[in-house]
PDB file of N, CA and C in Angstrom:
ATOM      1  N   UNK A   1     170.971 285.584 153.826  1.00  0.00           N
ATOM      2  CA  UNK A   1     169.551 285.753 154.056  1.00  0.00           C
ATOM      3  C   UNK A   1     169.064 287.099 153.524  1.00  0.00           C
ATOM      4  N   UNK A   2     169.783 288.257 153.918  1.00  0.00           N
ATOM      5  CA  UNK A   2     169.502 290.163 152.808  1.00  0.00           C
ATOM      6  C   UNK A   2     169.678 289.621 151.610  1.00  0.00           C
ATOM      7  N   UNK A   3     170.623 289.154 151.132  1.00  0.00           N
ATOM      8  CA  UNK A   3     170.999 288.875 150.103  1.00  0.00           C
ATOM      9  C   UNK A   3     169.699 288.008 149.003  1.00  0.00           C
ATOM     10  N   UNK A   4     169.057 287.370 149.355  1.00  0.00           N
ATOM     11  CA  UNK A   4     167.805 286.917 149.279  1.00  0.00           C
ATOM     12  C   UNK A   4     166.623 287.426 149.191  1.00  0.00           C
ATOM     13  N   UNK A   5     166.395 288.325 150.263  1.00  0.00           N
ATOM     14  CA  UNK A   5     165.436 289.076 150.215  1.00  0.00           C
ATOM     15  C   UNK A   5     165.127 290.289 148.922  1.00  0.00           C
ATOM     16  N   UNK A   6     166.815 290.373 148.850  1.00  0.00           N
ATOM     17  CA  UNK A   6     166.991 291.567 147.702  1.00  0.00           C
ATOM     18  C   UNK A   6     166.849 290.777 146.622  1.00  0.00           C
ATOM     19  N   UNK A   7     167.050 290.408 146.241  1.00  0.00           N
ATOM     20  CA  UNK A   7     166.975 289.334 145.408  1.00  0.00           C
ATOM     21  C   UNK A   7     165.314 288.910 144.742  1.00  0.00           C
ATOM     22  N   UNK A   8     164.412 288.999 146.399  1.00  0.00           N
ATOM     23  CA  UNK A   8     163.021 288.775 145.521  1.00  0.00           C
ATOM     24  C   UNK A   8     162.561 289.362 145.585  1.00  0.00           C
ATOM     25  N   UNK A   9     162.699 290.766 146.111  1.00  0.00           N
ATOM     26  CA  UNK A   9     162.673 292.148 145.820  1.00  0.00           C
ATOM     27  C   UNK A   9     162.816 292.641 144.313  1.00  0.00           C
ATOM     28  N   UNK A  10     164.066 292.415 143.870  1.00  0.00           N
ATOM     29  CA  UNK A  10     164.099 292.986 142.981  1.00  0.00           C
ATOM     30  C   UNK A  10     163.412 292.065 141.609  1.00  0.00           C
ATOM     31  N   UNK A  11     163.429 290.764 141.701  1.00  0.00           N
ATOM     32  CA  UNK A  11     163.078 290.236 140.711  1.00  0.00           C
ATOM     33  C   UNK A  11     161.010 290.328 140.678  1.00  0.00           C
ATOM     34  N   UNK A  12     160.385 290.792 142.369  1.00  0.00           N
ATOM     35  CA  UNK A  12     159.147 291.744 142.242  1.00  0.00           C
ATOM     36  C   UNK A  12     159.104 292.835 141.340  1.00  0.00           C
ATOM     37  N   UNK A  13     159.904 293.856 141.376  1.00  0.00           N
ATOM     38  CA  UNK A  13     160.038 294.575 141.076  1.00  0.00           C
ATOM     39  C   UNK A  13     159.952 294.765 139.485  1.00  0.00           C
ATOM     40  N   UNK A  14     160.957 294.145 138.942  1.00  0.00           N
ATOM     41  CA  UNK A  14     161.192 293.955 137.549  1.00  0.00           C
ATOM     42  C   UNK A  14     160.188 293.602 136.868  1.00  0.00           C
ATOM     43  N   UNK A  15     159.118 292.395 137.821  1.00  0.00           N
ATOM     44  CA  UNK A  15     157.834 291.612 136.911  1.00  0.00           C
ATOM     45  C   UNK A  15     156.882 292.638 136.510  1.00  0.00           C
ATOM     46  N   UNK A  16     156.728 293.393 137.927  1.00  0.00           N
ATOM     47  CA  UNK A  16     155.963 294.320 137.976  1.00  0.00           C
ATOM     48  C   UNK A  16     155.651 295.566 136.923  1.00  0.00           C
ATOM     49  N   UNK A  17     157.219 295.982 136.887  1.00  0.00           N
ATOM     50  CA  UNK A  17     157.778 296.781 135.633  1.00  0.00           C
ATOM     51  C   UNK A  17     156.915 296.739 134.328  1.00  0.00           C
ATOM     52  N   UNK A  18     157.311 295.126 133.956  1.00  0.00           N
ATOM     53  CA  UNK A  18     156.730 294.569 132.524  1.00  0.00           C
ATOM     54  C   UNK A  18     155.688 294.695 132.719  1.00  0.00           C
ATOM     55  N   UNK A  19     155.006 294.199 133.704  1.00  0.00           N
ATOM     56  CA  UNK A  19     153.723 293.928 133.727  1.00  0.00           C
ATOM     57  C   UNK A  19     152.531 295.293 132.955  1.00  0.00           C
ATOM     58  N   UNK A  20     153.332 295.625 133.668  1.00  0.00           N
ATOM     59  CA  UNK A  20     152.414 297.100 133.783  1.00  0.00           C
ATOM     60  C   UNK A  20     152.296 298.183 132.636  1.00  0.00           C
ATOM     61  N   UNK A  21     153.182 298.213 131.893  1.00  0.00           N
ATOM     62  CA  UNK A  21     153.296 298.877 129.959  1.00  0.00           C
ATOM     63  C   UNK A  21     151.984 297.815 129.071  1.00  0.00           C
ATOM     64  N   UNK A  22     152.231 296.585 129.531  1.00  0.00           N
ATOM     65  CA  UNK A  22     151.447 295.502 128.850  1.00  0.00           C
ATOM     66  C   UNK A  22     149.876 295.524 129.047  1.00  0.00           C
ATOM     67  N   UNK A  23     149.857 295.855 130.788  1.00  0.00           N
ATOM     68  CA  UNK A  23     148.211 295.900 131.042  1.00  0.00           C
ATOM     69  C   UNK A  23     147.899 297.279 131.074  1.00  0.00           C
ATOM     70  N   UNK A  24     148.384 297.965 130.575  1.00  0.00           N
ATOM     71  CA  UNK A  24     148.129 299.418 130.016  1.00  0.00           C
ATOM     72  C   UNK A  24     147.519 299.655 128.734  1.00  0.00           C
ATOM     73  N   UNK A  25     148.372 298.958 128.102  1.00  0.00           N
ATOM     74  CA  UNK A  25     148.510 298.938 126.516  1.00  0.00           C
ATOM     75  C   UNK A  25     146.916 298.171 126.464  1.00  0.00           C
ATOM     76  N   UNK A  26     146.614 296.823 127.091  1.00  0.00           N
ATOM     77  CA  UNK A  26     145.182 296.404 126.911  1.00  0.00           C
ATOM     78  C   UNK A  26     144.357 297.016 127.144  1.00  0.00           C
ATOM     79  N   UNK A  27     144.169 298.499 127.618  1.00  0.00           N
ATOM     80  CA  UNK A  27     143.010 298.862 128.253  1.00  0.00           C
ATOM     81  C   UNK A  27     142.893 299.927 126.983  1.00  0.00           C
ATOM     82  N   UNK A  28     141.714 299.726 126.480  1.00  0.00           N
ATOM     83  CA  UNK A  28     141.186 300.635 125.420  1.00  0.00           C
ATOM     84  C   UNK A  28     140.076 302.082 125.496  1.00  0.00           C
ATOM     85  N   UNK A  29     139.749 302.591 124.929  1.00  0.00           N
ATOM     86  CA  UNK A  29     138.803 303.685 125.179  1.00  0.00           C
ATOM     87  C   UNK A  29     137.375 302.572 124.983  1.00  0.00           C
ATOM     88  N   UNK A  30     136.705 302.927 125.891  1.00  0.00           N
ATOM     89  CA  UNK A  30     135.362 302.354 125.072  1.00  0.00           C
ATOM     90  C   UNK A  30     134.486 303.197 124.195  1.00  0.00           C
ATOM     91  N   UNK A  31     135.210 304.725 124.050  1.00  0.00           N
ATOM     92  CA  UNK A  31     134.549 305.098 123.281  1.00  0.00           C
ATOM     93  C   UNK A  31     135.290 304.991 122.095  1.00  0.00           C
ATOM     94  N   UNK A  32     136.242 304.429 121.634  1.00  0.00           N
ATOM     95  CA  UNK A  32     136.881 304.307 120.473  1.00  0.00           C
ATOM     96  C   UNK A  32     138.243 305.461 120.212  1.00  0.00           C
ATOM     97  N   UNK A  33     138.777 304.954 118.879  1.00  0.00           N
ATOM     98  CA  UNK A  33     140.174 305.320 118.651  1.00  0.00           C
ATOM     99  C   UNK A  33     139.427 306.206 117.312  1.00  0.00           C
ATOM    100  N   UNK A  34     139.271 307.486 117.110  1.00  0.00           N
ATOM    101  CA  UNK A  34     139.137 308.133 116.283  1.00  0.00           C
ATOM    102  C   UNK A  34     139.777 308.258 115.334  1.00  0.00           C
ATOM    103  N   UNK A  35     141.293 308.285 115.396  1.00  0.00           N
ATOM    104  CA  UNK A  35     142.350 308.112 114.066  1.00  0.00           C
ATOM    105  C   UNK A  35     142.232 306.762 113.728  1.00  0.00           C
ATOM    106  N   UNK A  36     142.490 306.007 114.405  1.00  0.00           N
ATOM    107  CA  UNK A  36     142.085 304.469 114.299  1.00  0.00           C
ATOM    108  C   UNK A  36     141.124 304.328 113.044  1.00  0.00           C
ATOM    109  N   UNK A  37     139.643 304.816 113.400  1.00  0.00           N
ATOM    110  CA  UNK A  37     139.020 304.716 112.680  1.00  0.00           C
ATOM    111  C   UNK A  37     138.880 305.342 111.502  1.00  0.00           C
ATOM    112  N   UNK A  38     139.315 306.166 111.306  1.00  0.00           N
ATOM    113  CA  UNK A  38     139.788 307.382 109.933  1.00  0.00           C
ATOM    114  C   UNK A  38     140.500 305.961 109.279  1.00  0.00           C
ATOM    115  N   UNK A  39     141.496 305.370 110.061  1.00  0.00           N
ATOM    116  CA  UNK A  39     142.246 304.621 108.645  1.00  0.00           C
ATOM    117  C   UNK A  39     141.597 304.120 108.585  1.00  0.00           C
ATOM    118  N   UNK A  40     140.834 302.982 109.251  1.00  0.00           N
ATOM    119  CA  UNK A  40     139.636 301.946 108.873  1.00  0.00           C
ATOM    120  C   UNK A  40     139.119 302.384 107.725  1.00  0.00           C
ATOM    121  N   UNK A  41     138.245 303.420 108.135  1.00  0.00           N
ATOM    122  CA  UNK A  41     137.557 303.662 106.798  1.00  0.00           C
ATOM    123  C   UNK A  41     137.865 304.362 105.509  1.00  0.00           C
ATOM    124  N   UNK A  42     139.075 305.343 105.839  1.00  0.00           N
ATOM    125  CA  UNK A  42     139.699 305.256 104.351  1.00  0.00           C
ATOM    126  C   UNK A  42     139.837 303.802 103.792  1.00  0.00           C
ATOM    127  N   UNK A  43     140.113 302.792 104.602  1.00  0.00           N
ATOM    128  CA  UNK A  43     140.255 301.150 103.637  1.00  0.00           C
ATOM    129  C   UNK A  43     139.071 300.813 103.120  1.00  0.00           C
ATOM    130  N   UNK A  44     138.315 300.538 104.059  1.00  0.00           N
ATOM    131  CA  UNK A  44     137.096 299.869 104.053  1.00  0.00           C
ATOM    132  C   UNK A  44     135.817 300.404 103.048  1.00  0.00           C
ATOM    133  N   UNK A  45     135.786 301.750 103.454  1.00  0.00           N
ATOM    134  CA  UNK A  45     134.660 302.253 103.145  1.00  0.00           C
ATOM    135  C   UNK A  45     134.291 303.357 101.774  1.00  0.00           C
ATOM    136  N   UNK A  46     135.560 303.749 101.489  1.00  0.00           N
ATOM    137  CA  UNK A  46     135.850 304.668 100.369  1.00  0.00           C
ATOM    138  C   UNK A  46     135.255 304.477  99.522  1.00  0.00           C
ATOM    139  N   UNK A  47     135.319 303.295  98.458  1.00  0.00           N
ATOM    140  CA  UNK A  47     134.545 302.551  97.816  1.00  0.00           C
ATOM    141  C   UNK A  47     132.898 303.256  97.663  1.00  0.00           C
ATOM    142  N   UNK A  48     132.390 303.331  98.270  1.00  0.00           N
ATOM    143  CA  UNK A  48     131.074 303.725  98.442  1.00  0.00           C
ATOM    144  C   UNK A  48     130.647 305.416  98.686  1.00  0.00           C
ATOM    145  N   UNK A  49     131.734 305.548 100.251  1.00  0.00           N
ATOM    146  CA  UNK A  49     131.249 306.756 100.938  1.00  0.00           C
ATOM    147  C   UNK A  49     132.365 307.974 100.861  1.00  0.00           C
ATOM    148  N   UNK A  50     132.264 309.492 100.728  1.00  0.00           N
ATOM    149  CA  UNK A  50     133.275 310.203 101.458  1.00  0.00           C
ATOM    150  C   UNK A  50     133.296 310.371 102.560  1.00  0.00           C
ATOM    151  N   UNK A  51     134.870 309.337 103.041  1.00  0.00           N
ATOM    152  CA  UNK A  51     135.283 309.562 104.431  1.00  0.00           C
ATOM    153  C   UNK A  51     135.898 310.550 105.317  1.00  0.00           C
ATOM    154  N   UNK A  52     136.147 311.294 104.087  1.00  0.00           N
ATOM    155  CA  UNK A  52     136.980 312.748 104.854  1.00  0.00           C
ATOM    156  C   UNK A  52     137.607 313.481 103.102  1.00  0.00           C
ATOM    157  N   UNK A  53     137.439 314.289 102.736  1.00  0.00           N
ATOM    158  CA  UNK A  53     137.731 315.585 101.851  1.00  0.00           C
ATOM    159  C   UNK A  53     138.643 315.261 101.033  1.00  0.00           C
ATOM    160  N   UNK A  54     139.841 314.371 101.771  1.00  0.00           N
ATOM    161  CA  UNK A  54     141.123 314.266 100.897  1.00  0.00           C
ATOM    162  C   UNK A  54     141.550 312.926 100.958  1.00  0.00           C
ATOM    163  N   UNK A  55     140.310 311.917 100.630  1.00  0.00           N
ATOM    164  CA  UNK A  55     140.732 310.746 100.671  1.00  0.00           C
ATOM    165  C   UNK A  55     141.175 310.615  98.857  1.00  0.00           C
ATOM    166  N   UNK A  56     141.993 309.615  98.980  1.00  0.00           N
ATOM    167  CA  UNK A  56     142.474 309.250  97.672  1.00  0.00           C
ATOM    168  C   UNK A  56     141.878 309.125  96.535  1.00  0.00           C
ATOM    169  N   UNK A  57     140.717 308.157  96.606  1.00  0.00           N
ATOM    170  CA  UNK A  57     139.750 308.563  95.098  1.00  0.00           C
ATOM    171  C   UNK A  57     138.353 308.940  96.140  1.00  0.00           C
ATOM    172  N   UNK A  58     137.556 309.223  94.852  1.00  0.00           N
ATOM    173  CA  UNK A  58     136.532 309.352  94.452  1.00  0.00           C
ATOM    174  C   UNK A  58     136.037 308.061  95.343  1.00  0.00           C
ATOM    175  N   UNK A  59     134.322 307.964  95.595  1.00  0.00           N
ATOM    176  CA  UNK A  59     133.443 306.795  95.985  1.00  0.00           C
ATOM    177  C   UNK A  59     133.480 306.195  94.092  1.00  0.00           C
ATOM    178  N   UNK A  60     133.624 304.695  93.910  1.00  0.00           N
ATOM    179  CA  UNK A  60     132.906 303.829  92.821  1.00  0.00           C
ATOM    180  C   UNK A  60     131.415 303.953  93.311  1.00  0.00           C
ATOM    181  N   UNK A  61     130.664 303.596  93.782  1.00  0.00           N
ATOM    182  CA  UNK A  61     129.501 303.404  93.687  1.00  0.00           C
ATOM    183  C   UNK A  61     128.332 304.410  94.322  1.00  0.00           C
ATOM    184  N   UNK A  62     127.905 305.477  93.622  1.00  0.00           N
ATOM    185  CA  UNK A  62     127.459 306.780  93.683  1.00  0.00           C
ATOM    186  C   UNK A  62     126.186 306.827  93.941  1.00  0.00           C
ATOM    187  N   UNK A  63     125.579 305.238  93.769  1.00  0.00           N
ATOM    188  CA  UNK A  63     124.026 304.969  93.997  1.00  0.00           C
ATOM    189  C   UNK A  63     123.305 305.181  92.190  1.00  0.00           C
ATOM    190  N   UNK A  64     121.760 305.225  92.088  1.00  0.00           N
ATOM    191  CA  UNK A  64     121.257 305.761  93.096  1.00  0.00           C
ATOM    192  C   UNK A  64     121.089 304.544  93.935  1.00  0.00           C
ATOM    193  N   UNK A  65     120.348 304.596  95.975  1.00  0.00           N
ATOM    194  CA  UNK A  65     120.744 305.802  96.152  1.00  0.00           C
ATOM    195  C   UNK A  65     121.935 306.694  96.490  1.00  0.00           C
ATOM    196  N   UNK A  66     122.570 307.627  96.701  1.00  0.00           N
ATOM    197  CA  UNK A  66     123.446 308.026  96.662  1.00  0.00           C
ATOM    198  C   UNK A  66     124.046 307.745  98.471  1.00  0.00           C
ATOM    199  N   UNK A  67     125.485 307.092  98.621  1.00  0.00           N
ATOM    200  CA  UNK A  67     125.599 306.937 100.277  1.00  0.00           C
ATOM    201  C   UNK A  67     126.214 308.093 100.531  1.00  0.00           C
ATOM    202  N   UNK A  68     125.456 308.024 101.510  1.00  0.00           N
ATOM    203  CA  UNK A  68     126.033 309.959 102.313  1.00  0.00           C
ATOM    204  C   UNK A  68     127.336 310.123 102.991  1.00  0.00           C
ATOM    205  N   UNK A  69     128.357 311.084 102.623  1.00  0.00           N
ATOM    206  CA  UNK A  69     129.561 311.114 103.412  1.00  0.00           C
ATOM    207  C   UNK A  69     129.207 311.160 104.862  1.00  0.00           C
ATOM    208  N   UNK A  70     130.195 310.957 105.199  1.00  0.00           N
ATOM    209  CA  UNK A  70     130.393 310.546 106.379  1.00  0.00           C
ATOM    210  C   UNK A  70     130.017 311.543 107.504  1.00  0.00           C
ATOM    211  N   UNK A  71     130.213 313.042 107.278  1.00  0.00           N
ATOM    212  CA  UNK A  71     130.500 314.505 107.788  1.00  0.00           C
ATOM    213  C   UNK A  71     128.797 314.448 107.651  1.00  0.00           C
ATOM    214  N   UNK A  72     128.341 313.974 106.725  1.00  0.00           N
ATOM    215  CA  UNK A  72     126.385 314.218 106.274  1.00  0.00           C
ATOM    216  C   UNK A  72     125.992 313.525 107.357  1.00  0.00           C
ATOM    217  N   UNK A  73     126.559 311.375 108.006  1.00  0.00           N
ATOM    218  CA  UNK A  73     125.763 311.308 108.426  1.00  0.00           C
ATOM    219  C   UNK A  73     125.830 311.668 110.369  1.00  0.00           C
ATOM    220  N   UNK A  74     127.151 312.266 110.164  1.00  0.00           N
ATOM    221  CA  UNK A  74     127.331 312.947 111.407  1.00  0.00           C
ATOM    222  C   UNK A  74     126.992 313.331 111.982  1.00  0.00           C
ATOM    223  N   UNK A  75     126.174 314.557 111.243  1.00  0.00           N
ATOM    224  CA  UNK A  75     125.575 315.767 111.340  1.00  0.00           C
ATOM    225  C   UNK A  75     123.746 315.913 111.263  1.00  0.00           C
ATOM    226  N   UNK A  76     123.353 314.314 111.546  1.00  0.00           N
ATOM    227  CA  UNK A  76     122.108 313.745 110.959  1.00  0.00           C
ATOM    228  C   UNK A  76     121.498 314.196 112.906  1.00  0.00           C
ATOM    229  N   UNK A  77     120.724 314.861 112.874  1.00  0.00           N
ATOM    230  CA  UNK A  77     119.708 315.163 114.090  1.00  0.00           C
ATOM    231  C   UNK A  77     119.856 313.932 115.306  1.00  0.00           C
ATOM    232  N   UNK A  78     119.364 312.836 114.625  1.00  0.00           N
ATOM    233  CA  UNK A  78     119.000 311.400 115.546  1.00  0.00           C
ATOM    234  C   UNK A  78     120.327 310.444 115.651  1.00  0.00           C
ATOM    235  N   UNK A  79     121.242 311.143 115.021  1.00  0.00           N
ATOM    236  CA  UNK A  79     122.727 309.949 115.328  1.00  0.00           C
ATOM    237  C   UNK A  79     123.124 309.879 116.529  1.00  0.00           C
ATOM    238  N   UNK A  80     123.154 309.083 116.812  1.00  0.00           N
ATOM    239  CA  UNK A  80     123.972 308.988 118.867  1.00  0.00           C
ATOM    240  C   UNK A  80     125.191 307.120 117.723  1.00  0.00           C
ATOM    241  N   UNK A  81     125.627 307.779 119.052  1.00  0.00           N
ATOM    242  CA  UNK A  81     127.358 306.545 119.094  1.00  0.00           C
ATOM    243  C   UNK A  81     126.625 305.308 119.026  1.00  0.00           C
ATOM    244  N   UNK A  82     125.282 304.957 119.955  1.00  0.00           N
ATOM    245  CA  UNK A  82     124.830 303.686 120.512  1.00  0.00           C
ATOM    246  C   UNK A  82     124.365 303.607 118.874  1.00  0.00           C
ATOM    247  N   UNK A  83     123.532 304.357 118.521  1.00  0.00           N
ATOM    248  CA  UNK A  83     122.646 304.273 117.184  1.00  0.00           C
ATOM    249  C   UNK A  83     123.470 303.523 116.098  1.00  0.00           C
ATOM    250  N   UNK A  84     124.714 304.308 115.736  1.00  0.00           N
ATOM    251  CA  UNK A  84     126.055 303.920 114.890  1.00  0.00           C
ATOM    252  C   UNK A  84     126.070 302.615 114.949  1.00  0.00           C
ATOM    253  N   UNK A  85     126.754 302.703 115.996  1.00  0.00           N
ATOM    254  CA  UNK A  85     127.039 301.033 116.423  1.00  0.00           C
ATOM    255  C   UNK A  85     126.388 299.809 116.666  1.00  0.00           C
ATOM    256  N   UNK A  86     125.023 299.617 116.654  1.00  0.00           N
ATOM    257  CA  UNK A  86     124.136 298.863 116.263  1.00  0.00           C
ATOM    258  C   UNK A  86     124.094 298.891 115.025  1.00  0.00           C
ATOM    259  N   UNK A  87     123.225 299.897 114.176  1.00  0.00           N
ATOM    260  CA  UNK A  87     123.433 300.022 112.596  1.00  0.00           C
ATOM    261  C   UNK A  87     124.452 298.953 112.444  1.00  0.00           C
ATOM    262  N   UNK A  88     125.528 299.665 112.423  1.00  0.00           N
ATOM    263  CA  UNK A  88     126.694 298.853 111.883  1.00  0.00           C
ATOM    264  C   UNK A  88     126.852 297.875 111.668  1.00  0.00           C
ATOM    265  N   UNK A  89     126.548 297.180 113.267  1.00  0.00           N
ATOM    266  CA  UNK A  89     126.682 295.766 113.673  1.00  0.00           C
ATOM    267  C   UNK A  89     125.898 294.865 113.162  1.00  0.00           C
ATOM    268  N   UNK A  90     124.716 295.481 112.714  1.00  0.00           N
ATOM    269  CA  UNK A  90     123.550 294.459 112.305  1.00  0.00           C
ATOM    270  C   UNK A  90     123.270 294.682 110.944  1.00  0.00           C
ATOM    271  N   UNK A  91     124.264 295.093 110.382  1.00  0.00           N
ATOM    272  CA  UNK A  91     123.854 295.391 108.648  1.00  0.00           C
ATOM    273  C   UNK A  91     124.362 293.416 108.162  1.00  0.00           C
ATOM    274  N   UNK A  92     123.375 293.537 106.836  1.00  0.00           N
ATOM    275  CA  UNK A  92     123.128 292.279 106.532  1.00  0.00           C
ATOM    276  C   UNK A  92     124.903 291.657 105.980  1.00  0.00           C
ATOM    277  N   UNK A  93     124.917 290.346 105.832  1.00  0.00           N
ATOM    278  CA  UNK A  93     126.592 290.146 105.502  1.00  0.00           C
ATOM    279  C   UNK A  93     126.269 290.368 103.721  1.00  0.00           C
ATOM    280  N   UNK A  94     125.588 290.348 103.169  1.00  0.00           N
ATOM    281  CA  UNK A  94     124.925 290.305 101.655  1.00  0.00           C
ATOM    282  C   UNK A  94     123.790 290.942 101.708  1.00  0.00           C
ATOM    283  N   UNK A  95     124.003 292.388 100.768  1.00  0.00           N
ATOM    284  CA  UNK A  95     123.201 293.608 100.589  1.00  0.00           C
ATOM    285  C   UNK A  95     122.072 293.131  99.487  1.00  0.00           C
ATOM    286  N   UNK A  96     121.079 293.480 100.053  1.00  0.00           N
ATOM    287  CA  UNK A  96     119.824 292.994  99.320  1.00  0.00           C
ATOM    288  C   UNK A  96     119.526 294.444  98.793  1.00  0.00           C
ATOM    289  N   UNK A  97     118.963 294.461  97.775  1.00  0.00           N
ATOM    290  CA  UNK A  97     118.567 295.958  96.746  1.00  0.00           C
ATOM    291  C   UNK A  97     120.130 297.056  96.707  1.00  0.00           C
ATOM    292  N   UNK A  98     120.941 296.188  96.529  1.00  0.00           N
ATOM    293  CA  UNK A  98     122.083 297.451  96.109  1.00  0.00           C
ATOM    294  C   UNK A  98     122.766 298.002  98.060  1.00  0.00           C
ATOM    295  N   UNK A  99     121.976 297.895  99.400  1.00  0.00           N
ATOM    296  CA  UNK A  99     121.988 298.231 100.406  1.00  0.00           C
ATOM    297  C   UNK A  99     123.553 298.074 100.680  1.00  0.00           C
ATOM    298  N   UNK A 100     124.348 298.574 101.955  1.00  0.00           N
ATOM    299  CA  UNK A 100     125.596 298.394 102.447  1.00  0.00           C
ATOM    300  C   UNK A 100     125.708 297.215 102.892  1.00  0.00           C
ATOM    301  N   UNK A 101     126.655 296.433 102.471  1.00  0.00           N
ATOM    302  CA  UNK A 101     126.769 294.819 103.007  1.00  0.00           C
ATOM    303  C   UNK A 101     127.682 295.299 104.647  1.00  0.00           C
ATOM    304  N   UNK A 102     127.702 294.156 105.576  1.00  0.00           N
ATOM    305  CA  UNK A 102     128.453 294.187 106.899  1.00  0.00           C
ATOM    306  C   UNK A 102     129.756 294.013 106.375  1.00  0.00           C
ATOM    307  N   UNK A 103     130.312 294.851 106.874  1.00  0.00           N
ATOM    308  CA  UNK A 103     132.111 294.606 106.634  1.00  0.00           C
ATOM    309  C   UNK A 103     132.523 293.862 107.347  1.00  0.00           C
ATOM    310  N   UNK A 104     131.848 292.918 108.961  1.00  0.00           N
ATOM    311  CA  UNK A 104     132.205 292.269 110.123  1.00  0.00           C
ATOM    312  C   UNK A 104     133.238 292.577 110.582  1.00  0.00           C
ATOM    313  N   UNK A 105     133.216 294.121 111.015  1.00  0.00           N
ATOM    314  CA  UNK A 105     134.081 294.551 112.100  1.00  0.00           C
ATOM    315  C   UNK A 105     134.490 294.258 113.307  1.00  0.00           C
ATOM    316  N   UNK A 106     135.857 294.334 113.636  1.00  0.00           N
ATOM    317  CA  UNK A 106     135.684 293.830 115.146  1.00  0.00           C
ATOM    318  C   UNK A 106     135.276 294.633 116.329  1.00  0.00           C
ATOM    319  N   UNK A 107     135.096 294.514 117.456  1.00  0.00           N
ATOM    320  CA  UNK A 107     134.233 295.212 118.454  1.00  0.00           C
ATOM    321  C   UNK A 107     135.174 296.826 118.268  1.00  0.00           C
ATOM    322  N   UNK A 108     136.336 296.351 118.553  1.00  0.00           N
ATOM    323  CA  UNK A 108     137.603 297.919 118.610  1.00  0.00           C
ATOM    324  C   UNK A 108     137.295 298.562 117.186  1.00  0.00           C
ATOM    325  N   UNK A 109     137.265 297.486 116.114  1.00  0.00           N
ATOM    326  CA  UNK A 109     137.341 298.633 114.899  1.00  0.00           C
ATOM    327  C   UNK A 109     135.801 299.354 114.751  1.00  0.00           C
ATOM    328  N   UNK A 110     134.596 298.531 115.241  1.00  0.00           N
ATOM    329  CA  UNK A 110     133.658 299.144 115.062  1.00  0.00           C
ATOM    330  C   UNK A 110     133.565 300.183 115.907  1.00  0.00           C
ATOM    331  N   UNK A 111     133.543 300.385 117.222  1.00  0.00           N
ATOM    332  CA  UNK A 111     134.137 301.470 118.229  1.00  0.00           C
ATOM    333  C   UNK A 111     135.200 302.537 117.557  1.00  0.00           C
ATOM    334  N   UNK A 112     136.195 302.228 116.588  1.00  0.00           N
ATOM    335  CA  UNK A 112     137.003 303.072 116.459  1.00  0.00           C
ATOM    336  C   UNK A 112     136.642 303.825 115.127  1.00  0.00           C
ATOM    337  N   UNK A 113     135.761 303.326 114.145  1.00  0.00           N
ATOM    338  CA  UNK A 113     134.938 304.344 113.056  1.00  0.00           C
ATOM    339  C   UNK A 113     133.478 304.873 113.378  1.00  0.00           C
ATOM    340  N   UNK A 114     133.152 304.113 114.613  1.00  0.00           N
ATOM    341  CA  UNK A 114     131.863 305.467 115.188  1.00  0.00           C
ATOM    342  C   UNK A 114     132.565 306.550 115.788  1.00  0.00           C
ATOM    343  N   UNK A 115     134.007 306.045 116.547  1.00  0.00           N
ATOM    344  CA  UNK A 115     134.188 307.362 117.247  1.00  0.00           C
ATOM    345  C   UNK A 115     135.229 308.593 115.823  1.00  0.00           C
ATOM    346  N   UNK A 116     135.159 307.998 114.559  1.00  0.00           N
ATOM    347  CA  UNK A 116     135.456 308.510 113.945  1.00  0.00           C
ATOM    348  C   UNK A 116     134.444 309.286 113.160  1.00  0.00           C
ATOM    349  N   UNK A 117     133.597 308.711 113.237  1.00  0.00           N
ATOM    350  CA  UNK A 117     132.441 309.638 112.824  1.00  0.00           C
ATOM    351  C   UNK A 117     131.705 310.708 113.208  1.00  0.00           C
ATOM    352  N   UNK A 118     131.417 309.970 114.278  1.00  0.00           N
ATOM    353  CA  UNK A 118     131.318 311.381 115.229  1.00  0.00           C
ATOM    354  C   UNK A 118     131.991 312.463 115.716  1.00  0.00           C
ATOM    355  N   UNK A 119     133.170 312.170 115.639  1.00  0.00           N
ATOM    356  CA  UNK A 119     134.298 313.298 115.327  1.00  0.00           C
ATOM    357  C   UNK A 119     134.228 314.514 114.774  1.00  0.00           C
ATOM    358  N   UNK A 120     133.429 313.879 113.623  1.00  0.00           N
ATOM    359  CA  UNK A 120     133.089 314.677 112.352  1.00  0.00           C
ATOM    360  C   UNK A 120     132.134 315.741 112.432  1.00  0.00           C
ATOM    361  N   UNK A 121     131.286 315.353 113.654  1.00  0.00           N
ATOM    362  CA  UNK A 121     130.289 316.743 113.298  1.00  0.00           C
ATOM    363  C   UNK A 121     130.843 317.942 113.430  1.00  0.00           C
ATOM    364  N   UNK A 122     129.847 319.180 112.997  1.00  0.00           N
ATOM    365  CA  UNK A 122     129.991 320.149 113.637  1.00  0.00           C
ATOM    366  C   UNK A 122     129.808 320.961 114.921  1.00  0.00           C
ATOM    367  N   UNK A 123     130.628 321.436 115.382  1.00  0.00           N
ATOM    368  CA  UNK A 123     130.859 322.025 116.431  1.00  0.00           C
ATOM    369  C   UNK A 123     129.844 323.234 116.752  1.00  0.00           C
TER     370      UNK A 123
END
């Protein structure tokens, strides 16, 4: 009958163990993953914008008009996180006049290149 008890004791124990690295690991920042988003947009966004000083190439497409690095639109008076992240979300999927097409980010990656952006301002 101890013998039992220990028994579902310990096999509590053990579930619990796992459990718990796993529902850790799900719980995210809601304000985003800042390195996270650095790689994002070295992939994504280079192409167009400077994402940071020592990204690999050059932007291809220089405008006009010209898209503002990233550190520019950081540092823009009226930017808030909420602002970003709408923008983002609601840019068209097919850029009309040359405009930024939607990359259709997912909720984490879009969270994780605003909080990369904002990173960026100055202090």
């Amino acid at each position: 009958m101890m013998a039992r008890r220990y028994a579902a004791s310990a096999t509590i124990a053990v579930s619990a163990a796992w459990a718990a690295p796993a529902a850790t690991a799900q719980m995210k920042s809601p304000e985003g993953d800042a390195a996270a988003g650095r790689d994002m947009a070295l992939l994504a966004c280079t192409g167009c914008h400077v994402v940071a000083p020592n990204q690999p190439f050059k932007p291809i497409n220089t405008g006009p008009p010209r898209p503002p690095d990233f550190k520019e639109i950081a540092n823009r008076p009226n930017v808030t996180t909420a602002m970003l992240q709408r923008h983002l979300a609601t840019l068209p999927t097919v850029p009309e006049n040359s405009h930024m097409p939607n990359l259709m980010l997912s909720n984490e990656e879009l969270r994780d290149v605003v909080a990369f952006i904002v990173s960026l301002r100055n202090k």
